[in-house]
Protein backbone atom coordinates (compact mmCIF):
# COMPACT_ATOMS: atom_id res chain seq x y z
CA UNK A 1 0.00 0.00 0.00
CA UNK A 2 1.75 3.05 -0.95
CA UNK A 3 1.67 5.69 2.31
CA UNK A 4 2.54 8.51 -0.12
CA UNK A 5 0.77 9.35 -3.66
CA UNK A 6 1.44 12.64 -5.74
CA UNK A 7 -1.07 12.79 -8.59
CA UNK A 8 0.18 15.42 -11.52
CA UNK A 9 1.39 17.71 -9.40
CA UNK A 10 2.78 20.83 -10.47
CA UNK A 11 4.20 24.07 -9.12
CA UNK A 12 5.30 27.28 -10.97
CA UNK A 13 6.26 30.83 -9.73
CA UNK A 14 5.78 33.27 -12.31
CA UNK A 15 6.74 31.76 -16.07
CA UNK A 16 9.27 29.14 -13.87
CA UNK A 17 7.83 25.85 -13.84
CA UNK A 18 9.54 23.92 -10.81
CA UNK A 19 7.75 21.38 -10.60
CA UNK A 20 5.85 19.77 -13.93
CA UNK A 21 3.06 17.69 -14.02
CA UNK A 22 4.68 14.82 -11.37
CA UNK A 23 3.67 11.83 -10.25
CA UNK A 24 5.03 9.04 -8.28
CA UNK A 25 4.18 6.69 -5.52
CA UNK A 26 5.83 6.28 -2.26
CA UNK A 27 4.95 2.29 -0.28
CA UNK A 28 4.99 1.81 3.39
CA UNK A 29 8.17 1.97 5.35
CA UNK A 30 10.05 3.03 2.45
CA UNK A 31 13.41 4.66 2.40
CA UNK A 32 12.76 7.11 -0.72
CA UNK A 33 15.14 9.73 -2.01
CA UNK A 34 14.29 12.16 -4.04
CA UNK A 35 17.99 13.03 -6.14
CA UNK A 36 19.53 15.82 -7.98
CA UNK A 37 21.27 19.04 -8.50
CA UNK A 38 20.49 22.58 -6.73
CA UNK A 39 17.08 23.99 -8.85
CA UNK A 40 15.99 20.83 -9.82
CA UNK A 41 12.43 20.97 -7.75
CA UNK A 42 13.73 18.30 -4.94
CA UNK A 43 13.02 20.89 -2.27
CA UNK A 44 10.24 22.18 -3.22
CA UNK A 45 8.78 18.16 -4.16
CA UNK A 46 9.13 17.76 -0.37
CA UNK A 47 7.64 21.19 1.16
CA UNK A 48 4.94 20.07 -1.00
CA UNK A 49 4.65 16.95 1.04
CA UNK A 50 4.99 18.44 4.42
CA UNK A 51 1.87 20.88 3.43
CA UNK A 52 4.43 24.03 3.44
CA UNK A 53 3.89 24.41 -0.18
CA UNK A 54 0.51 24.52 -1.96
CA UNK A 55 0.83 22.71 -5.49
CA UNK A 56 -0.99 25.27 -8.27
CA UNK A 57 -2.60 21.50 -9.71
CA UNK A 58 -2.42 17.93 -9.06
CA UNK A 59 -3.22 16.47 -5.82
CA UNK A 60 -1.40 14.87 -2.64
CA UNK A 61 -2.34 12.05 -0.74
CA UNK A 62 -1.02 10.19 2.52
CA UNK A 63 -2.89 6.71 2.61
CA UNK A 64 -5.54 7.46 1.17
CA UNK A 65 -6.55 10.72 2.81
CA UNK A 66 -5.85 13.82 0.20
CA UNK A 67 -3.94 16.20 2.32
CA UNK A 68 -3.35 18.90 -0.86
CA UNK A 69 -4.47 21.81 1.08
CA UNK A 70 -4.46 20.23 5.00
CA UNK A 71 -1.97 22.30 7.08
CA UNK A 72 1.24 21.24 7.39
CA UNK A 73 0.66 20.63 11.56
CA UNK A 74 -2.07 18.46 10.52
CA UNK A 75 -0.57 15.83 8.28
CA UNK A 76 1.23 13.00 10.50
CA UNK A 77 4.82 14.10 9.26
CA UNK A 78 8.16 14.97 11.11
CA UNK A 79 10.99 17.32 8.91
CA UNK A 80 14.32 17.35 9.45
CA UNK A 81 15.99 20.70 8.17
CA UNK A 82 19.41 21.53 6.66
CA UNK A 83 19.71 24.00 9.27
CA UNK A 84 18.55 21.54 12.23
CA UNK A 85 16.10 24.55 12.93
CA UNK A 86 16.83 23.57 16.75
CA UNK A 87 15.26 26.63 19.41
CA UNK A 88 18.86 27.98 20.49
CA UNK A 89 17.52 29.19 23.80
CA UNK A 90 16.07 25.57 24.91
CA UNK A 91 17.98 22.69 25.70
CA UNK A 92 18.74 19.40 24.02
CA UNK A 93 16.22 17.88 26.47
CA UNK A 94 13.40 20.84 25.93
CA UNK A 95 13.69 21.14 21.87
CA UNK A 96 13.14 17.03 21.71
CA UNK A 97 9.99 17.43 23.74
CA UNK A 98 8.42 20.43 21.93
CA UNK A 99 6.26 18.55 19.42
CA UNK A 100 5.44 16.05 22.35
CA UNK A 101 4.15 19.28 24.59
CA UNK A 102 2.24 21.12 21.56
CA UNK A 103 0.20 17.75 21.43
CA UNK A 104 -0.44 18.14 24.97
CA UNK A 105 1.44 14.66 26.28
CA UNK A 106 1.67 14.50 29.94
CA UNK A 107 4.84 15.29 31.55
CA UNK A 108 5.45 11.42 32.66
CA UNK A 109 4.97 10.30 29.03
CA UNK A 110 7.28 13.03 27.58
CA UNK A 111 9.48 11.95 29.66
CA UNK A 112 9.53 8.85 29.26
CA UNK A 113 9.74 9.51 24.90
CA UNK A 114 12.67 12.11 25.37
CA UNK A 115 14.45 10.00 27.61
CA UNK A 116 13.54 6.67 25.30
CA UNK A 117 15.21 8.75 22.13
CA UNK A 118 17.71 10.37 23.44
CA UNK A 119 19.34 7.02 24.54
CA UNK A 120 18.73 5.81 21.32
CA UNK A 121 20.80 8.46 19.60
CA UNK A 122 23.38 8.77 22.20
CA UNK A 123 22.27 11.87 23.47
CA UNK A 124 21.05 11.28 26.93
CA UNK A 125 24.31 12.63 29.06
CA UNK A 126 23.67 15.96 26.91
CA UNK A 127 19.84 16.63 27.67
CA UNK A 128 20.88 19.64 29.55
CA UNK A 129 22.60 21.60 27.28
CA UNK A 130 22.24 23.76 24.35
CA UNK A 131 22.39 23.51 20.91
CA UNK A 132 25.19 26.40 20.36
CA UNK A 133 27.25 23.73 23.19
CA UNK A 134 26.63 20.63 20.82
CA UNK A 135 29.00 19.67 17.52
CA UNK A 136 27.40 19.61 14.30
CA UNK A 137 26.90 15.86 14.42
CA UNK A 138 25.17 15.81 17.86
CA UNK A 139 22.86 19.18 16.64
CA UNK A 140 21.92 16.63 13.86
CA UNK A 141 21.23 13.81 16.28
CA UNK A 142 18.92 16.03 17.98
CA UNK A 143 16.56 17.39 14.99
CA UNK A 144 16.61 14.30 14.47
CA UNK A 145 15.46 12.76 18.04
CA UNK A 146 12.63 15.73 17.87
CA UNK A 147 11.49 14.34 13.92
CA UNK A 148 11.34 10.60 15.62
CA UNK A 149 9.79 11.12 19.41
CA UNK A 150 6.21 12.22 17.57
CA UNK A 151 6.31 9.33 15.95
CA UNK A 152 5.02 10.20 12.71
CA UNK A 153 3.74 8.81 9.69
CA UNK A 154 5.95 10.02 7.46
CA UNK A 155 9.37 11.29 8.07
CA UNK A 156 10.70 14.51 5.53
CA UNK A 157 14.70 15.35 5.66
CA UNK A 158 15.58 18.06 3.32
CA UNK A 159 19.68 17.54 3.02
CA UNK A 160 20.11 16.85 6.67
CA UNK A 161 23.82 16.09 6.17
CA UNK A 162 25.24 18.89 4.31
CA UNK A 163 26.91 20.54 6.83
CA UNK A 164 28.65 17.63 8.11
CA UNK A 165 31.87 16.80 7.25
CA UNK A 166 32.80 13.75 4.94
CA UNK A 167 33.70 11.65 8.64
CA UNK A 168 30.43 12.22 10.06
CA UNK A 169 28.05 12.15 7.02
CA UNK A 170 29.06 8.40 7.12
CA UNK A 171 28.43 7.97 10.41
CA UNK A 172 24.54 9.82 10.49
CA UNK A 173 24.07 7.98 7.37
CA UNK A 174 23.93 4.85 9.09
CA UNK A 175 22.21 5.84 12.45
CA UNK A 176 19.53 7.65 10.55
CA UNK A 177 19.16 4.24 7.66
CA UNK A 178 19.55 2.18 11.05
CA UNK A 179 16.39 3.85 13.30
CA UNK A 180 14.29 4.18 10.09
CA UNK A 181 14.36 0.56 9.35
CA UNK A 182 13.94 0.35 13.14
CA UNK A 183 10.61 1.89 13.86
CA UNK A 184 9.57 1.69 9.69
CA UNK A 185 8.26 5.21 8.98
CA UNK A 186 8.04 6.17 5.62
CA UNK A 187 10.93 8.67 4.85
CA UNK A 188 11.23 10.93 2.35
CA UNK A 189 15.07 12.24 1.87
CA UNK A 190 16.18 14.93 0.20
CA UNK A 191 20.06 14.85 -1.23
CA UNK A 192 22.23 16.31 -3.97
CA UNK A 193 25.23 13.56 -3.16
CA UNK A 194 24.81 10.47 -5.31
CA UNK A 195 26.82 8.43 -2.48
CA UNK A 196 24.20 9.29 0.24
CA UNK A 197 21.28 8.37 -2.13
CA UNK A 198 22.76 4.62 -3.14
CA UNK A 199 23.93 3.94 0.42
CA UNK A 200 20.40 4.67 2.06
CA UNK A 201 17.74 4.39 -0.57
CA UNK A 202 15.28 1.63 -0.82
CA UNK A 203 14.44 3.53 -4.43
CA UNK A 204 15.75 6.90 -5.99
CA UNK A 205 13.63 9.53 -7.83
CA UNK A 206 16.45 11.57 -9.70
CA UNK A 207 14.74 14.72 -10.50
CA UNK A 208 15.49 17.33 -13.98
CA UNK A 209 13.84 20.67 -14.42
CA UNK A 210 10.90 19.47 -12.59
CA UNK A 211 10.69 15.92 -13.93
CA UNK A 212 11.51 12.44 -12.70
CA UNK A 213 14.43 11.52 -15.11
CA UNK A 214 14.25 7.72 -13.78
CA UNK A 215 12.52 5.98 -11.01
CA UNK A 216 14.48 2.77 -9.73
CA UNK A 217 16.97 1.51 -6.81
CA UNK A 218 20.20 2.00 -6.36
CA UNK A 219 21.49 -0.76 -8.12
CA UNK A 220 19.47 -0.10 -11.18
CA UNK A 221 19.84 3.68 -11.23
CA UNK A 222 23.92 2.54 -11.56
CA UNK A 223 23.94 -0.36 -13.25
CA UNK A 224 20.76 0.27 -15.83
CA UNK A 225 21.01 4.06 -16.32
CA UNK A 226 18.55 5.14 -19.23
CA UNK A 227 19.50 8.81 -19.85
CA UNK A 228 22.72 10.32 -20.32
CA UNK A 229 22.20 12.43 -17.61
CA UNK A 230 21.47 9.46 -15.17
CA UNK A 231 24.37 7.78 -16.26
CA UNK A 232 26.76 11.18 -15.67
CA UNK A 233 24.65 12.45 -12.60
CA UNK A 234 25.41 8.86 -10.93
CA UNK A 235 28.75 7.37 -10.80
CA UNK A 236 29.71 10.00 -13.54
CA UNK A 237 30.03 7.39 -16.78
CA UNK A 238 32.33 7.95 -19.71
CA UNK A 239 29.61 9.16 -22.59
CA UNK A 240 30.92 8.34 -26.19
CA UNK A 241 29.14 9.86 -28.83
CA UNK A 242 27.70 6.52 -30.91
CA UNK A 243 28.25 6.16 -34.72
CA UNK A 244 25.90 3.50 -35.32
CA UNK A 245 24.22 0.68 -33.68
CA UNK A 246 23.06 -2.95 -34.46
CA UNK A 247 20.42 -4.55 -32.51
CA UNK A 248 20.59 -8.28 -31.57
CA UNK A 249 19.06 -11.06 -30.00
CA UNK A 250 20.61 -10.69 -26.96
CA UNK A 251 23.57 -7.84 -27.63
CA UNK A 252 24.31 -4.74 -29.28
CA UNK A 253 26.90 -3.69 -31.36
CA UNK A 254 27.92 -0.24 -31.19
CA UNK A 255 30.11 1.89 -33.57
CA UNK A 256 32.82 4.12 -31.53
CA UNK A 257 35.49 5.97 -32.31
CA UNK A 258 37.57 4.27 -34.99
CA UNK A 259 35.94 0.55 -33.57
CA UNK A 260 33.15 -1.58 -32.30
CA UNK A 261 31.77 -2.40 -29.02
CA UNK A 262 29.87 -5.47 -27.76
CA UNK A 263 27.22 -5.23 -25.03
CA UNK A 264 24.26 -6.52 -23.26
CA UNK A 265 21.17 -5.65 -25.20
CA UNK A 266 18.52 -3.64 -23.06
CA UNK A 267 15.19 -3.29 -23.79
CA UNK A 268 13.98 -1.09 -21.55
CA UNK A 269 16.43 1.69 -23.28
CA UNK A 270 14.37 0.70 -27.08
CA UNK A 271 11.06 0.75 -24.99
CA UNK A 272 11.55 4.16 -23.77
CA UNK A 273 13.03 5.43 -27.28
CA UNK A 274 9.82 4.32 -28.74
CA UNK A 275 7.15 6.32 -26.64
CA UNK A 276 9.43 9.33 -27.34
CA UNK A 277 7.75 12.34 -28.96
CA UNK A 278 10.12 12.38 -31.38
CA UNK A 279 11.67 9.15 -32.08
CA UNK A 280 12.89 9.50 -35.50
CA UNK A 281 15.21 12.76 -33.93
CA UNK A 282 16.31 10.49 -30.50
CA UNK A 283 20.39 9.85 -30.87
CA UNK A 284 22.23 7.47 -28.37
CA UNK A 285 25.23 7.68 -26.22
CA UNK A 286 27.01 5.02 -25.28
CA UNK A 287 27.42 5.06 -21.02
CA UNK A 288 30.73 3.37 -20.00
CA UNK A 289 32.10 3.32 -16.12
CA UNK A 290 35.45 3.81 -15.43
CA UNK A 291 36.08 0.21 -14.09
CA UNK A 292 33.76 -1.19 -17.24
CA UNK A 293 37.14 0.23 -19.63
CA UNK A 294 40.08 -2.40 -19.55
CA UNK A 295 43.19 -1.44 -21.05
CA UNK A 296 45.34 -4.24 -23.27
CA UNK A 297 49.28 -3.68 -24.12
CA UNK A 298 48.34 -5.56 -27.64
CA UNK A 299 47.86 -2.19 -29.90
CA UNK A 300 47.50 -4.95 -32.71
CA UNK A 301 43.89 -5.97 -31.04
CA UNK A 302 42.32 -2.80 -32.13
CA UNK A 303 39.84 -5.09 -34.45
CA UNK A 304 38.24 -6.24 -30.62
CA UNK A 305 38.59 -3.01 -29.03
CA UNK A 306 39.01 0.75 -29.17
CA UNK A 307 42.57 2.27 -30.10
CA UNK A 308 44.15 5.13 -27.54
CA UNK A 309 46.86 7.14 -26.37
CA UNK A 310 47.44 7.65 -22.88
CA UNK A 311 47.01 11.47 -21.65
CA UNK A 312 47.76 10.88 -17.82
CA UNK A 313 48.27 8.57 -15.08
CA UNK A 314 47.09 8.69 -11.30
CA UNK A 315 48.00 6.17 -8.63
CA UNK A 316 45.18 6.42 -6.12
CA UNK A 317 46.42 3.73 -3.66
CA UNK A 318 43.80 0.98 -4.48
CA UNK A 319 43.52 1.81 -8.28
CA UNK A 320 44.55 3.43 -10.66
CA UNK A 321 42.97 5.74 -12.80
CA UNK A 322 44.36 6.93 -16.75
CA UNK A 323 42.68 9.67 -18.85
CA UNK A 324 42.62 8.23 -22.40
CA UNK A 325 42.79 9.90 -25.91
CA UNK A 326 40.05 7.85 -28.44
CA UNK A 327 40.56 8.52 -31.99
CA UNK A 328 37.92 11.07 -32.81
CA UNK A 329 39.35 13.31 -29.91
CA UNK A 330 37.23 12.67 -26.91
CA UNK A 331 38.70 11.52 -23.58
CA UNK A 332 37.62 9.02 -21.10
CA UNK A 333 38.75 7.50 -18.00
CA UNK A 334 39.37 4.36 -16.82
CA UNK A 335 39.83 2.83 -13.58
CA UNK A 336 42.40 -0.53 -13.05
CA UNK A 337 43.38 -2.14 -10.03
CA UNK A 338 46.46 -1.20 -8.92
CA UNK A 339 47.74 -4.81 -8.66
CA UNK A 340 47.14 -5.04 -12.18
CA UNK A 341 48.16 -1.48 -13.46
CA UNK A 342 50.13 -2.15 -16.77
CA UNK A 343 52.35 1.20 -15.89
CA UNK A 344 51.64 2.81 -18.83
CA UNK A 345 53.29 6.43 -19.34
CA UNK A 346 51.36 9.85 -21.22
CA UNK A 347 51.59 9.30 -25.06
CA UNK A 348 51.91 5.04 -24.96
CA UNK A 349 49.82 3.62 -28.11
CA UNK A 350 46.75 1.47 -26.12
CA UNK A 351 43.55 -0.54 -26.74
CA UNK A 352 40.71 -0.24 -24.66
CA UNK A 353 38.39 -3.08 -24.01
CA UNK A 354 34.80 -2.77 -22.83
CA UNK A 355 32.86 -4.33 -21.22
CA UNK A 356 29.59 -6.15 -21.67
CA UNK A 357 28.29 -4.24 -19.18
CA UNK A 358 28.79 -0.83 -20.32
CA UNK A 359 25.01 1.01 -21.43
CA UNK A 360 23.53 2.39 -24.34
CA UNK A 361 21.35 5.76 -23.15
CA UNK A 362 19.40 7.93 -24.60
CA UNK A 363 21.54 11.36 -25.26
C-alpha cells in the first residue's frame, strides 16, 4: 500500500515551472530519495509533502486521505531541516519534547519519549545543554530525536547532512538508515550527493527541471542508467558519442570511435526510445564506467577493441585511474586495479576493451 501518492502535481512561480506535471508513488516503510542538483524541484517536491507548499494542480495524498491543502501541523509528518532549525535558547532535552508538549502529552509520558530517544541516539548525558554547546553531528542527532519522538507517519529530511563533514556524514548515514528501518516510517530524503542516495535508498527519484528523469533503486539507477544524464549524474560514466548501432538477439553492437563495441542488449532503453515524442530525432550515447574500460598492451587488437593514447596517469592507492585519448578526440577515464596497473606512461599507443556491461542511453 503506498503511504505517499502525488497525482500530476505541479508548481510554478511566475513563467518558472519547478515542478511539472509529477507523479510518483511512495509504499509503506520506504526509504525514498528524491535526487539531484540545486534547482531541480527536490526541495520544493518535499515542502509540498509536508503541506508548506501549496501545489498550483495535481493532488497529494497520505494513505488514502488527500492532504493537498491540510496544514502542514495536521498531516502526521516529522521534517528534518538543513539547518537543524533547533530553538537555540532551549535545551537538548526541551527542543526534543516540543512537538510532544504542543500535542499536549503528559509530563510522565514526555518523559519517558525524550528520555527513550535520546538514549537511542546517544544523546542522553547531553539533555541539559544547548544547541550552540553541541557539535554539528550531535545538533543533527537532535533534529533528528525531535522528527522521531512524535512518531510520525511520514518522516521529511531536506539535506540533513550537508553541513557535516565527509567523517560524520558516514556515520549519520547509518544511524539515521539504522532507526528508520527500526521503527519503519516512511521517509522521504532529500540529497544532492549520489553516495548518500545509493547507500540509504530503498528507491531513488532523480529529479530534472521538474521531472523524474528515472525511477528505480540504487542498483538499477547505476547499473541500468537510461539517460545520459542518469548515467553522468550517478557514478559519472564515460559518454561516447555513438556512430551507429546494431540490434541483436541478446547484444548490441555499437560503432565508436575508430571501432566496435559489444554489449548486453537492453530493452527497456528501445522501450523508452519508442514512446518518445520524437523518435525519428532520438540519438544514443554510449554510457561506460570507469572500471567497465580495460586497457590491453596488444595495440595490434584494435579489431576487438578501441585504439588510444594515454594522456595521464594517477595512482590512487587501491587503483589506478588513466585519462585516455580515443581517436575522434574525446577523452575518457578508466579505472584498473592497482595490482594489475600495466604502468603505462602519457603518449603510450593502447587498446581499450569494454565491457559487456557498459550502457547504451538515450543522449
Amino acid at each position: 500500500m503506498a503511504d505517499i501518492t502525488l497525482k500530476h502535481v505541479t508548481k510554478q512561480y511566475g513563467d518558472v515551472t519547478i515542478i511539472d506535471q509529477l507523479s510518483l508513488q511512495v509504499a509503506h516503510g520506504e526509504f525514498f530519495t528524491l535526487l539531484g542538483p540545486s534547482g531541480c524541484g527536490k526541495t520544493t517536491l518535499l515542502r509540498m509533502i509536508a503541506g508548506f507548499i501549496i501545489p498550483d494542480t495535481g493532488e497529494v495524498h497520505i494513505g488514502e486521505e488527500d492532504v493537498t491543502r491540510l496544514p502542514a501541523h495536521k498531516r502526521e509528518t516529522g521534517m528534518v531541516f538543513q539547518d537543524y532549525a533547533l530553538f537555540p535558547d532551549k535545551t537538548v532535552y526541551d527542543n526534543v519534547a516540543y512537538g510532544l508538549r504542543v500535542r499536549k502529552f503528559s509530563s510522565q509520558k514526555i518523559d519517558e519519549k525524550v528520555d527513550r530517544i535520546l538514549q537511542r541516539v546517544e544523546l542522553a548525558h547531553l539533555k541539559k545543554r544547548y544547541p550552540g554547546e553541541l557539535s554539528g553531528g550531535q545538533r543533527q542527532r537532535v533534529a533528528l530525536a525531535r522528527a522521531l519522538v512524535i512518531e510520525p507517519r511520514i518522516l521529511l529530511m531536506d539535506e540533513p547532512l550537508s553541513n557535516l563533514d565527509a567523517k560524520l556524514r558516514i556515520q549519520m548515514r547509518d544511524v539515521i538508515r539504522e532507526l528508520q528501518q527500526e521503527a519503519k516510517i516512511t521517509t522521504i530524503f532529500v540529497t544532492h550527493d549520489q553516495e548518500e542516495a545509493l547507500s540509504m535508498s530503498d528507491r531513488i527519484a532523480l529529479l530534472r527541471s521538474g521531472r523524474i528523469d528515472q525511477l528505480d533503486t540504487p542498483e538499477g539507477m547505476y547499473s541500468r542508467p537510461l539517460t545520459a544524464y542518469a548515467a553522468d549524474f550517478i557514478g559519472g560514466a564515460n559518454l561516447i558519442q555513438v556512430a551507429s548501432t546494431i540490434f541483436r538477439d541478446s547484444q548490441t553492437e555499437v560503432s565508436i570511435a575508430g571501432g566496435q563495441v559489444v554489449i548486453h542488449r537492453d530493452t527497456s532503453i528501445e522501450a523508452r526510445a519508442q514512446v518518445a515524442n520524437t523518435p525519428s530525432q532520438l540519438t544514443y550515447q554510449l554510457a561506460a564506467r570507469a572500471e567497465h574500460i580495460h586497457i590491453e598492451n596488444d595495440t595490434t587488437t584494435a579489431a576487438r577493441g578501441i585504439p588510444a593514447h594515454v594522456v595521464f596517469r594517477r595512482y590512487l592507492g587501491f587503483k589506478v585511474t588513466y585519462c585516455l585519448r580515443l581517436s575522434d578526440g574525446s577523452s575518457v577515464m578508466a579505472d584498473v586495479p592497482a595490482s594489475d596497473d600495466p604502468h603505462k606512461q602519457s603518449g603510450d599507443a593502447v587498446c581499450l576493451r569494454f565491457s559487456p556491461e557498459c550502457r547504451l542511453v538515450l543522449a
